[in-house]
PDB file of N, CA and C in Angstrom:
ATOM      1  N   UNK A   1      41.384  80.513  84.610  1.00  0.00           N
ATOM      2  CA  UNK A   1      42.795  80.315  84.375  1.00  0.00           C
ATOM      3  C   UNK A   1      43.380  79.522  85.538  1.00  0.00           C
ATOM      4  N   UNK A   2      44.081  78.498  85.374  1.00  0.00           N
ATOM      5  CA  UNK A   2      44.926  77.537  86.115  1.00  0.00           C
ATOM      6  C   UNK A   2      46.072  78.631  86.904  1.00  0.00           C
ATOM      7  N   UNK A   3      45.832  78.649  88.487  1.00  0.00           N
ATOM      8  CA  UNK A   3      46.740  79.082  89.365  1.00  0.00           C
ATOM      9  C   UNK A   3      47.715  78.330  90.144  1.00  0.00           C
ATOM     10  N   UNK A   4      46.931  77.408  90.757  1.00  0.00           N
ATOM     11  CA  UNK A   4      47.175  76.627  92.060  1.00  0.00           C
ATOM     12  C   UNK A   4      47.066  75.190  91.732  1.00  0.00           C
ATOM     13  N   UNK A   5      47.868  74.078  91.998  1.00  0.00           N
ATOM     14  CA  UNK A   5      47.362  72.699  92.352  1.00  0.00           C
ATOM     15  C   UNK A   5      47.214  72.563  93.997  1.00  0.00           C
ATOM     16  N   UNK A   6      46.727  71.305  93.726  1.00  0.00           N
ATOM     17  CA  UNK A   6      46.123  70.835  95.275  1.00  0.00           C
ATOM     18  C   UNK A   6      47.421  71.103  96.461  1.00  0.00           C
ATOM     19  N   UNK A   7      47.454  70.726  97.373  1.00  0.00           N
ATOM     20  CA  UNK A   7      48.495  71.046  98.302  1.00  0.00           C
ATOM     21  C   UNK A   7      49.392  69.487  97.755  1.00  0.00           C
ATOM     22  N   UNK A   8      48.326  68.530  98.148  1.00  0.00           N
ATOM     23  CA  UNK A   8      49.274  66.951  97.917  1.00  0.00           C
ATOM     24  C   UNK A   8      49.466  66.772  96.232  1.00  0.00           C
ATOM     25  N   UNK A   9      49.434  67.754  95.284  1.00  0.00           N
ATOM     26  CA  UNK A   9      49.803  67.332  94.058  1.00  0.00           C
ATOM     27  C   UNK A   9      51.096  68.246  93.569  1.00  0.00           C
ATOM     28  N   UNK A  10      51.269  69.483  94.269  1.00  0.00           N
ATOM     29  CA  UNK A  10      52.324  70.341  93.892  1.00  0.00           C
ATOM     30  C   UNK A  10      53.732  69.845  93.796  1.00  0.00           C
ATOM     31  N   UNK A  11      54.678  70.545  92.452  1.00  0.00           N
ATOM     32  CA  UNK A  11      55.663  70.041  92.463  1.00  0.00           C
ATOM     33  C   UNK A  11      55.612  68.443  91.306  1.00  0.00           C
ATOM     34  N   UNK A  12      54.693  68.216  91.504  1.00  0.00           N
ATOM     35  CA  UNK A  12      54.821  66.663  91.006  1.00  0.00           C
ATOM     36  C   UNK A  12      54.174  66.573  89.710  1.00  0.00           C
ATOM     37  N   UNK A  13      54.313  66.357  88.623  1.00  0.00           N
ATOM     38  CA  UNK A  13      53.680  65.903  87.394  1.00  0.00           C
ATOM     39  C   UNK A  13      53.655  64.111  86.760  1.00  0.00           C
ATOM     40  N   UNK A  14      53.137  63.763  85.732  1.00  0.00           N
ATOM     41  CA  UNK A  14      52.912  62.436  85.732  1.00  0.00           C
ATOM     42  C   UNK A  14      53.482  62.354  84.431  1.00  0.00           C
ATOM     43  N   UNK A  15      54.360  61.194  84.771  1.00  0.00           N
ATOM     44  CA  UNK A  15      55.286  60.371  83.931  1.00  0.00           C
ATOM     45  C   UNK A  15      54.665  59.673  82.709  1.00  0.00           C
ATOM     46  N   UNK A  16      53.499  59.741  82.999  1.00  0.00           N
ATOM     47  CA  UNK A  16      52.769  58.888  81.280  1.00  0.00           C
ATOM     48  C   UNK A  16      52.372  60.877  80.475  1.00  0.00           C
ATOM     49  N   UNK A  17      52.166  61.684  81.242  1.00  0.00           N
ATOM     50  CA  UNK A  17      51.811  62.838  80.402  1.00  0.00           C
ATOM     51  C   UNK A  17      53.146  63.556  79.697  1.00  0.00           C
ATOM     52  N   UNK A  18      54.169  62.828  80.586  1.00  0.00           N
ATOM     53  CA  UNK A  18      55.754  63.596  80.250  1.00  0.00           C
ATOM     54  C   UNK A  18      56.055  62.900  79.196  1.00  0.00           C
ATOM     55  N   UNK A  19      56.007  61.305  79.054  1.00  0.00           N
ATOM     56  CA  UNK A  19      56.202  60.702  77.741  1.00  0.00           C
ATOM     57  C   UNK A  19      55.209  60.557  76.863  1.00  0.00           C
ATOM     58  N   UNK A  20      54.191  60.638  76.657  1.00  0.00           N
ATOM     59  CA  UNK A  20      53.314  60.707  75.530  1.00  0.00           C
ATOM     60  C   UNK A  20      54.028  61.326  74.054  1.00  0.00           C
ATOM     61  N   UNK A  21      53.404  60.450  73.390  1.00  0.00           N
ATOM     62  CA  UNK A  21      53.532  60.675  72.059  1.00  0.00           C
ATOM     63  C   UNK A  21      52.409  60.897  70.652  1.00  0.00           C
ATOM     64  N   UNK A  22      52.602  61.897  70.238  1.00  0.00           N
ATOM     65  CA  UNK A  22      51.754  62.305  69.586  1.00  0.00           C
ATOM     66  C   UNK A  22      52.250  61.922  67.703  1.00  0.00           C
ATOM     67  N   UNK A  23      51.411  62.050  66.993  1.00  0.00           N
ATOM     68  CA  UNK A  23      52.063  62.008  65.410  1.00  0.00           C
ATOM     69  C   UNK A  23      51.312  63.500  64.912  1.00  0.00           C
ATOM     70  N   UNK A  24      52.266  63.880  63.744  1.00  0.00           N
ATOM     71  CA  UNK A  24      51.804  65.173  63.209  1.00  0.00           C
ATOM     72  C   UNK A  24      50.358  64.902  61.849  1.00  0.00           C
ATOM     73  N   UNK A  25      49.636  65.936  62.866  1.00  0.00           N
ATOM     74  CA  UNK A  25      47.996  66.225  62.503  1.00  0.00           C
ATOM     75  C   UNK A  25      47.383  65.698  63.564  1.00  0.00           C
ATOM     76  N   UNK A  26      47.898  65.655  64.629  1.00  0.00           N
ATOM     77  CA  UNK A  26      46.958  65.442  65.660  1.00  0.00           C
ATOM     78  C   UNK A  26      46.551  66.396  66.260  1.00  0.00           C
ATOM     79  N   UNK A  27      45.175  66.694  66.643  1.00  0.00           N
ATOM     80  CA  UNK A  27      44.500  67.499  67.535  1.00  0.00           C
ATOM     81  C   UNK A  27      44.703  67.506  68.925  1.00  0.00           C
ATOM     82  N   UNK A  28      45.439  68.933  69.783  1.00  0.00           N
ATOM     83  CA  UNK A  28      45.708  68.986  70.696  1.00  0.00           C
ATOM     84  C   UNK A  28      44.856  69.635  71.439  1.00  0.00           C
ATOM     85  N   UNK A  29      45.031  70.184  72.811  1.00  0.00           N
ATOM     86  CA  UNK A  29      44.826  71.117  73.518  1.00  0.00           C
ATOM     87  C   UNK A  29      45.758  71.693  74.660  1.00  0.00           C
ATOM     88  N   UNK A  30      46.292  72.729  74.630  1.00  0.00           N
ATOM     89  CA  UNK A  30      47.278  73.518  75.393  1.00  0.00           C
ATOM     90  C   UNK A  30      46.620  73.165  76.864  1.00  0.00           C
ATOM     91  N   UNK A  31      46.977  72.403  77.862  1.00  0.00           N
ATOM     92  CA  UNK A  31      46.908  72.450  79.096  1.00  0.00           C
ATOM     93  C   UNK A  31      48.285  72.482  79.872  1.00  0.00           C
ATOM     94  N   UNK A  32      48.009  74.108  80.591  1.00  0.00           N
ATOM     95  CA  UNK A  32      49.606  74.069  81.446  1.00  0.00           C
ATOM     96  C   UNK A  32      49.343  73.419  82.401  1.00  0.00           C
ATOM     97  N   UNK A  33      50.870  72.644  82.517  1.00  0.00           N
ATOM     98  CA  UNK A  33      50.703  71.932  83.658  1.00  0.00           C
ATOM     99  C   UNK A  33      51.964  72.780  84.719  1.00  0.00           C
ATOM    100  N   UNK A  34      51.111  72.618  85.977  1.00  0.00           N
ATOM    101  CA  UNK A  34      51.779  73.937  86.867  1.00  0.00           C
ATOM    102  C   UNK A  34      52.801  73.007  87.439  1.00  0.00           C
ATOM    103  N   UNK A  35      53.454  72.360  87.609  1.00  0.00           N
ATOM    104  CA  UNK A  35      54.307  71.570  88.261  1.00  0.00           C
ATOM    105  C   UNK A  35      55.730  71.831  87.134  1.00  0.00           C
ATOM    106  N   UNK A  36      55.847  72.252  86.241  1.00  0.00           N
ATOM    107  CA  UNK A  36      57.027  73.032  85.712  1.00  0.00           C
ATOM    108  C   UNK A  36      57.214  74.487  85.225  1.00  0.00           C
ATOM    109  N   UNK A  37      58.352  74.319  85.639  1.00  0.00           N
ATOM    110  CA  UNK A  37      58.728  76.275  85.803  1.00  0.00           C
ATOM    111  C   UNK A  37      58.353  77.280  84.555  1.00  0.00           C
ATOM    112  N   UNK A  38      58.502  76.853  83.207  1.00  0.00           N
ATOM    113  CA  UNK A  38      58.221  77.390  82.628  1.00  0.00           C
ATOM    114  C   UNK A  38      57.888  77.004  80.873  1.00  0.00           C
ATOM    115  N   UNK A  39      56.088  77.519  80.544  1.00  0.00           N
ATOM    116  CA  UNK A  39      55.758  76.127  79.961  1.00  0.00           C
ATOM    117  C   UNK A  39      56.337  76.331  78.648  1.00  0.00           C
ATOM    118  N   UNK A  40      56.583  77.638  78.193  1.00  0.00           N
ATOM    119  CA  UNK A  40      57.210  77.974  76.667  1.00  0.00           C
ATOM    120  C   UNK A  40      56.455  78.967  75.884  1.00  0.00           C
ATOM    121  N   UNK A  41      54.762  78.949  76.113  1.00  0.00           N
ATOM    122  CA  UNK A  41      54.000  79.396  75.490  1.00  0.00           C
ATOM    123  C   UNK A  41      53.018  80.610  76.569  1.00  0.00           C
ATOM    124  N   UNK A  42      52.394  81.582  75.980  1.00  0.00           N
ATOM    125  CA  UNK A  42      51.827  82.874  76.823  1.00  0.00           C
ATOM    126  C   UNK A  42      50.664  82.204  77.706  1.00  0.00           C
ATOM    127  N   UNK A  43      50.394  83.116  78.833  1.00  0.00           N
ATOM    128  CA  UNK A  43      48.980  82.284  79.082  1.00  0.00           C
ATOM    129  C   UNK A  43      47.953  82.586  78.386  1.00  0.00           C
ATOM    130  N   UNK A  44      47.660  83.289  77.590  1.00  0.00           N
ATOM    131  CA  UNK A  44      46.552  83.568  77.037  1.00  0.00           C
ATOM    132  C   UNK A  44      46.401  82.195  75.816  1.00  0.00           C
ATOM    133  N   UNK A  45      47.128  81.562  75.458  1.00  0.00           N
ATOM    134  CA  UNK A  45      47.211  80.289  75.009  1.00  0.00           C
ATOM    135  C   UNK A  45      46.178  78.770  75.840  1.00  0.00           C
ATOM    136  N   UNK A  46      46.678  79.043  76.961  1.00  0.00           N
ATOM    137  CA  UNK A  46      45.727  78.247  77.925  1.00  0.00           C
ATOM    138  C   UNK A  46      44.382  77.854  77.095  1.00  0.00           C
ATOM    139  N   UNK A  47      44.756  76.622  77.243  1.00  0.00           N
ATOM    140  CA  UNK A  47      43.248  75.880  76.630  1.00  0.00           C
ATOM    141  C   UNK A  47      42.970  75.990  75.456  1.00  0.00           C
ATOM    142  N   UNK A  48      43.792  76.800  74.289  1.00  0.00           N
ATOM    143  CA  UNK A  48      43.173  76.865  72.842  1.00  0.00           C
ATOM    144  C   UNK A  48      43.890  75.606  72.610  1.00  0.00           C
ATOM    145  N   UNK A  49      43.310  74.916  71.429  1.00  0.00           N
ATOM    146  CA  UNK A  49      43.387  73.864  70.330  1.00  0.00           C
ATOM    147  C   UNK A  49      44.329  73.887  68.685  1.00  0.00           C
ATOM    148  N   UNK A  50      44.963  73.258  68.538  1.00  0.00           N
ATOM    149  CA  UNK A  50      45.670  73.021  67.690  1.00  0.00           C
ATOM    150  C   UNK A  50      45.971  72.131  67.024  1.00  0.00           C
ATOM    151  N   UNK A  51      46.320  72.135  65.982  1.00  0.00           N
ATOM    152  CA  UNK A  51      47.377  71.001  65.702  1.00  0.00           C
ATOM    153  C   UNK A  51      48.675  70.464  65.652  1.00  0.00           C
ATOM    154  N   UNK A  52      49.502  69.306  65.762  1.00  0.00           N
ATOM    155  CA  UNK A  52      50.712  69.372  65.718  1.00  0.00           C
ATOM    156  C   UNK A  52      51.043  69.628  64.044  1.00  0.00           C
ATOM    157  N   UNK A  53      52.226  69.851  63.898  1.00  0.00           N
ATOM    158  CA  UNK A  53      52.559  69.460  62.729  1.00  0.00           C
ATOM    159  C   UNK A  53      53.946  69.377  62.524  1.00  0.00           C
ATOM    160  N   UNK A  54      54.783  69.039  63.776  1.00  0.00           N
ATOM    161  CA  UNK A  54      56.531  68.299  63.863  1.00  0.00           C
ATOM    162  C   UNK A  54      56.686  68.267  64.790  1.00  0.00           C
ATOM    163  N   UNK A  55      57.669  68.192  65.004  1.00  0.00           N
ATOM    164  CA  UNK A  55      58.389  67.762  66.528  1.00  0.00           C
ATOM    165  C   UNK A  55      60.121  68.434  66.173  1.00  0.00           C
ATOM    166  N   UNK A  56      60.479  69.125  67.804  1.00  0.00           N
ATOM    167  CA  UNK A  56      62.026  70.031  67.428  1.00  0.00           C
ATOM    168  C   UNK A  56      61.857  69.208  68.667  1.00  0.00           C
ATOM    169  N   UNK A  57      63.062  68.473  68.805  1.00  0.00           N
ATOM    170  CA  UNK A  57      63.769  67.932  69.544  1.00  0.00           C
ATOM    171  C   UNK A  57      62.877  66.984  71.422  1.00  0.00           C
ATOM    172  N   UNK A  58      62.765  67.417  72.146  1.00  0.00           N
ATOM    173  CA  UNK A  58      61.488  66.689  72.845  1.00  0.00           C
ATOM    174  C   UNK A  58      60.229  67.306  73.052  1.00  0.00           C
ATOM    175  N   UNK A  59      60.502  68.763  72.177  1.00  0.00           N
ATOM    176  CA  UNK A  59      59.053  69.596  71.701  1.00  0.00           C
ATOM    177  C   UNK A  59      57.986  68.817  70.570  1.00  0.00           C
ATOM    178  N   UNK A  60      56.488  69.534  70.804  1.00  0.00           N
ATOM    179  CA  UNK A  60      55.871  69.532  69.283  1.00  0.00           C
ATOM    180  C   UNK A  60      55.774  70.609  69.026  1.00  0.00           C
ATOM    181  N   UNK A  61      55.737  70.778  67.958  1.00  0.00           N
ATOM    182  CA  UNK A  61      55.415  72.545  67.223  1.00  0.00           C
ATOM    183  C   UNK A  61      53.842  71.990  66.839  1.00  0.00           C
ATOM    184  N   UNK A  62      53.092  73.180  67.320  1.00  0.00           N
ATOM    185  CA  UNK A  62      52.027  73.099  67.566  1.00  0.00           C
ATOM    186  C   UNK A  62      51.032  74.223  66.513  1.00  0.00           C
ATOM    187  N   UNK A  63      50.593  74.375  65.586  1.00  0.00           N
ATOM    188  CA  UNK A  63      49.736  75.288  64.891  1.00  0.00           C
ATOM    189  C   UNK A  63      48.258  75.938  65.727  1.00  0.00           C
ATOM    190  N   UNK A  64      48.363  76.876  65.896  1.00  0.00           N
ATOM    191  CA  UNK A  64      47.097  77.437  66.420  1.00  0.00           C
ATOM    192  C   UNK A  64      47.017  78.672  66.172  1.00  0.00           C
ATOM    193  N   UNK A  65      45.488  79.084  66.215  1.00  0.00           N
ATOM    194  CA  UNK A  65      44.936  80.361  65.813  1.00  0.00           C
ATOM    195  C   UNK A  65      44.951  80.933  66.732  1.00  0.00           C
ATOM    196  N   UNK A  66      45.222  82.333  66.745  1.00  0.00           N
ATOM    197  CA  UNK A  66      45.258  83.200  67.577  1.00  0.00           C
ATOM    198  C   UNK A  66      44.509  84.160  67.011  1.00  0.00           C
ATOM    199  N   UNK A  67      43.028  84.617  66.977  1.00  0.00           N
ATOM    200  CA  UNK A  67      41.831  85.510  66.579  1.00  0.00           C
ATOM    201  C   UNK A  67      42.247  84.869  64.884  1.00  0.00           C
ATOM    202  N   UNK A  68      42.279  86.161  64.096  1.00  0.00           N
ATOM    203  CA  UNK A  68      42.761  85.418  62.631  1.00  0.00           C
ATOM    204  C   UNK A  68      43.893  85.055  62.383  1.00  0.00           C
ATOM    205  N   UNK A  69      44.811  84.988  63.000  1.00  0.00           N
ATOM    206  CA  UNK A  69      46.533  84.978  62.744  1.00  0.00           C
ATOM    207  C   UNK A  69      46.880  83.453  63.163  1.00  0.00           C
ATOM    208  N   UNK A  70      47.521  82.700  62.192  1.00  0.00           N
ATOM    209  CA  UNK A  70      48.293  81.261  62.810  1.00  0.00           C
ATOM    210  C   UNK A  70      49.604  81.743  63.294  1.00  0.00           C
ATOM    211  N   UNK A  71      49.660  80.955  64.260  1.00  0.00           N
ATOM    212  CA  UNK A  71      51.076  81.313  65.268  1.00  0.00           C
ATOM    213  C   UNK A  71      51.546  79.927  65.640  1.00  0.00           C
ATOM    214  N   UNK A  72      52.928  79.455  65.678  1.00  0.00           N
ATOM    215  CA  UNK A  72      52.976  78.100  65.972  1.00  0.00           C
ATOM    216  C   UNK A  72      54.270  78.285  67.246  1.00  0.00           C
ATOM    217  N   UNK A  73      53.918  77.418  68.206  1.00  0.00           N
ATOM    218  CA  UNK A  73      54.620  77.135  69.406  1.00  0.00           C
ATOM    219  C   UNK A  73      55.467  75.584  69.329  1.00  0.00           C
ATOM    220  N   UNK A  74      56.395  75.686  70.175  1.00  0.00           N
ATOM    221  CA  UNK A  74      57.281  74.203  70.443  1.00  0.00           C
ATOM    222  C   UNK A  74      56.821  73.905  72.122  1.00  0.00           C
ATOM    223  N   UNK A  75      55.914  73.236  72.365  1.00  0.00           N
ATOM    224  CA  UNK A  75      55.509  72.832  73.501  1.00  0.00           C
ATOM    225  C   UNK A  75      55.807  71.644  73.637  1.00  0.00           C
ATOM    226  N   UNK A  76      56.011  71.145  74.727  1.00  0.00           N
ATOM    227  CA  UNK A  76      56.681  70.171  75.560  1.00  0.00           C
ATOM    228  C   UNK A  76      55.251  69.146  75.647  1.00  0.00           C
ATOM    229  N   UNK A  77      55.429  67.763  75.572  1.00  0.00           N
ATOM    230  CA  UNK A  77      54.416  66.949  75.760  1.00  0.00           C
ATOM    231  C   UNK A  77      53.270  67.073  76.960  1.00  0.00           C
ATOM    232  N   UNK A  78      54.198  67.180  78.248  1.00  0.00           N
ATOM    233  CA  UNK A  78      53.467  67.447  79.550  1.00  0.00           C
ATOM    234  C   UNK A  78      52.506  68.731  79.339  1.00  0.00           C
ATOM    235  N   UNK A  79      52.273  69.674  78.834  1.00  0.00           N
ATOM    236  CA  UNK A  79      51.667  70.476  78.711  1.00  0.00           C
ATOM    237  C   UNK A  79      50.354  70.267  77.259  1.00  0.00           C
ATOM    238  N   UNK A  80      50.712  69.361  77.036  1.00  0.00           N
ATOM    239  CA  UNK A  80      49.141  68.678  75.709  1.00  0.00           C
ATOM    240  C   UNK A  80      48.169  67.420  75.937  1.00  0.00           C
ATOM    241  N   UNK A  81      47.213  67.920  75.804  1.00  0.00           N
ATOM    242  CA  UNK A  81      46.314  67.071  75.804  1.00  0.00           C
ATOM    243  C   UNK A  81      45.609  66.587  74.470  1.00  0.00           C
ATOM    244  N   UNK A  82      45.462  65.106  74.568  1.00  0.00           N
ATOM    245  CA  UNK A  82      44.915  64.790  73.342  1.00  0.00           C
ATOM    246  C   UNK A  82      43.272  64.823  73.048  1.00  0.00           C
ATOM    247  N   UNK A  83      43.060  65.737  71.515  1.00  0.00           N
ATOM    248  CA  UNK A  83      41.418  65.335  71.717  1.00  0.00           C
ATOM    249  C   UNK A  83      41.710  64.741  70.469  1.00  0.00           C
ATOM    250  N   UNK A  84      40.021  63.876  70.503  1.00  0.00           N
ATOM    251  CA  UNK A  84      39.575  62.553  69.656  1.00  0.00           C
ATOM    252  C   UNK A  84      39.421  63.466  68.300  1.00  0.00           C
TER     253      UNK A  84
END
């Protein structure tokens, strides 16, 4: 589980991960990024995979399984990663 960034990276996040844009049915992955206060979603989320399937305002709502149960989150771009 993600605690700590480096000493010279804290505080700071990156401006191409803050604007990224995704379209709905894309395959994500929940990566918190520790440089904002608070990401929206539990940590036990950390690192599971999803899909998008809209966007609420500069959120995506995000579909993911949680054991058998779908549960969907509004996560913030900076916190997704895209897989192929």
């Amino acid at each position: 589980m993600l605690k700590r960034k480096r000493l010279r990276t804290r505080g700071k996040f990156s401006f191409t991960n803050y604007f990224q844009k995704f379209d709905s049915g894309d395959s994500v992955a929940i990566v918190r990024e520790l440089g904002q206060q608070s990401p929206g979603f539990p940590k036990k989320m950390q690192g599971r995979t999803g899909k998008i399937i809209g966007q609420r305002g500069a959120s995506y709502v995000i579909e993911v399984n949680d054991y058998n149960k779908k549960k969907r989150f509004a996560i913030k771009p900076v916190h997704l990663k895209k897989i192929r």
